[in-house]
C-alpha atoms as a PDB file:
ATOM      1  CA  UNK A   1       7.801-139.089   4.330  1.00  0.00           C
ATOM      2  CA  UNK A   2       6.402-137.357   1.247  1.00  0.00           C
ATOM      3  CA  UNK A   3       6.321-133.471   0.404  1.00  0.00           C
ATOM      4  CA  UNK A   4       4.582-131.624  -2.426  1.00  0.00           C
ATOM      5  CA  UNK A   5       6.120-128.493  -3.396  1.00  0.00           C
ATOM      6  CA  UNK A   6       3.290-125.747  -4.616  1.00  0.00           C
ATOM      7  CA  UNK A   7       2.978-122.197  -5.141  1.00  0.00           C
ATOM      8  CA  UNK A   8       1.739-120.333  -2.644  1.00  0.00           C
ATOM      9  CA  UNK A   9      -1.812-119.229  -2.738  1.00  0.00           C
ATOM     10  CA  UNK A  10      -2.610-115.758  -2.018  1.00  0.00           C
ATOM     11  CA  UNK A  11      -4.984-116.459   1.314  1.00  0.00           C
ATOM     12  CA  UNK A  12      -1.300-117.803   2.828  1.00  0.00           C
ATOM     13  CA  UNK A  13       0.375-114.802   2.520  1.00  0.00           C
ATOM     14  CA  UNK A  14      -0.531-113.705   5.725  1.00  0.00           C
ATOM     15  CA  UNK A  15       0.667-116.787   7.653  1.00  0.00           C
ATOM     16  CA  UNK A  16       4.265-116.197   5.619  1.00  0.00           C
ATOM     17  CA  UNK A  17       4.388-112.695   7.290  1.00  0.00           C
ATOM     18  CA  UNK A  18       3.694-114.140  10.482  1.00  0.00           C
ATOM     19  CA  UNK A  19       6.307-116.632  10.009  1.00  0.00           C
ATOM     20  CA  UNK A  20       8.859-114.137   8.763  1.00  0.00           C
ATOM     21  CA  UNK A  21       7.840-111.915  12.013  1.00  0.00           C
ATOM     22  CA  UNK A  22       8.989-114.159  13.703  1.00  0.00           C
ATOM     23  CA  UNK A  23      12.188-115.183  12.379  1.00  0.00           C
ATOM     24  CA  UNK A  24      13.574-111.542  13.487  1.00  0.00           C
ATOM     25  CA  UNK A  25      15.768-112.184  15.992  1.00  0.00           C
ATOM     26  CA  UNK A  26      15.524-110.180  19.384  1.00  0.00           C
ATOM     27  CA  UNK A  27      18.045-110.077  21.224  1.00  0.00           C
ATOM     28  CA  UNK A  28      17.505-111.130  25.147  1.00  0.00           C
ATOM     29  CA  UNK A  29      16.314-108.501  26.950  1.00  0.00           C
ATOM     30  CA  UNK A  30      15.397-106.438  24.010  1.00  0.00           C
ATOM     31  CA  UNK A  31      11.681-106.064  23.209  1.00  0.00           C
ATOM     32  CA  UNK A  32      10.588-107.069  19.903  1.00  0.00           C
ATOM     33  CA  UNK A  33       9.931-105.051  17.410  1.00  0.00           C
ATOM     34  CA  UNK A  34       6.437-103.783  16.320  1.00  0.00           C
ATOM     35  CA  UNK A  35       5.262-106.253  13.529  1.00  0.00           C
ATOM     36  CA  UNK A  36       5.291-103.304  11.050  1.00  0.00           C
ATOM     37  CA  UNK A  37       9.193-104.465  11.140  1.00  0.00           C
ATOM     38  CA  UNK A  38       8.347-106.840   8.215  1.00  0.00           C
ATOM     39  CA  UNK A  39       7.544-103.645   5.884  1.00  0.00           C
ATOM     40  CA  UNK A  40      10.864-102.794   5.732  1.00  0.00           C
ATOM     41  CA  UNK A  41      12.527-103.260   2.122  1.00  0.00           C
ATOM     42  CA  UNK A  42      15.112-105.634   3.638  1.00  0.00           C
ATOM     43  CA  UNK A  43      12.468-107.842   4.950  1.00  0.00           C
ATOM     44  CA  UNK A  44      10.013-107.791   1.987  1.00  0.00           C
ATOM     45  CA  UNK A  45      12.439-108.869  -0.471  1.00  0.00           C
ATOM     46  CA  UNK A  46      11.484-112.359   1.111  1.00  0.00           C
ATOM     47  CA  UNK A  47       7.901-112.288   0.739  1.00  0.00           C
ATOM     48  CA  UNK A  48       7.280-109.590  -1.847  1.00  0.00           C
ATOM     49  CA  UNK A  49       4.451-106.787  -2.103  1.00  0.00           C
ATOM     50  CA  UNK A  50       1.539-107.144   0.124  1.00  0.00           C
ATOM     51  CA  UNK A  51      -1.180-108.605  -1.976  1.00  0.00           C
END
């Protein structure tokens, strides 16, 4: 199986903070937290500024 490494474009940014959403883990029984979550500085370091 092939892959192709590329940058990321900026129309994808959106589907990396839905991806990094939800990689938070919740714990069971715990609601999850509002998506805002991923505006934190801890969490943006992985996806940098909102373009």
């Amino acid at each position: 199986m092939g892959y192709t490494i590329r940058e990321i474009v900026e129309e994808e940014y959106s589907v990396l903070e839905d991806f990094l959403y939800e990689a938070v883990f919740v714990p069971d029984g715990m609601l999850a937290p509002p998506k805002s979550i991923i505006d934190r500085p801890e969490f943006r370091v992985y996806i940098g500024s909102r373009h």
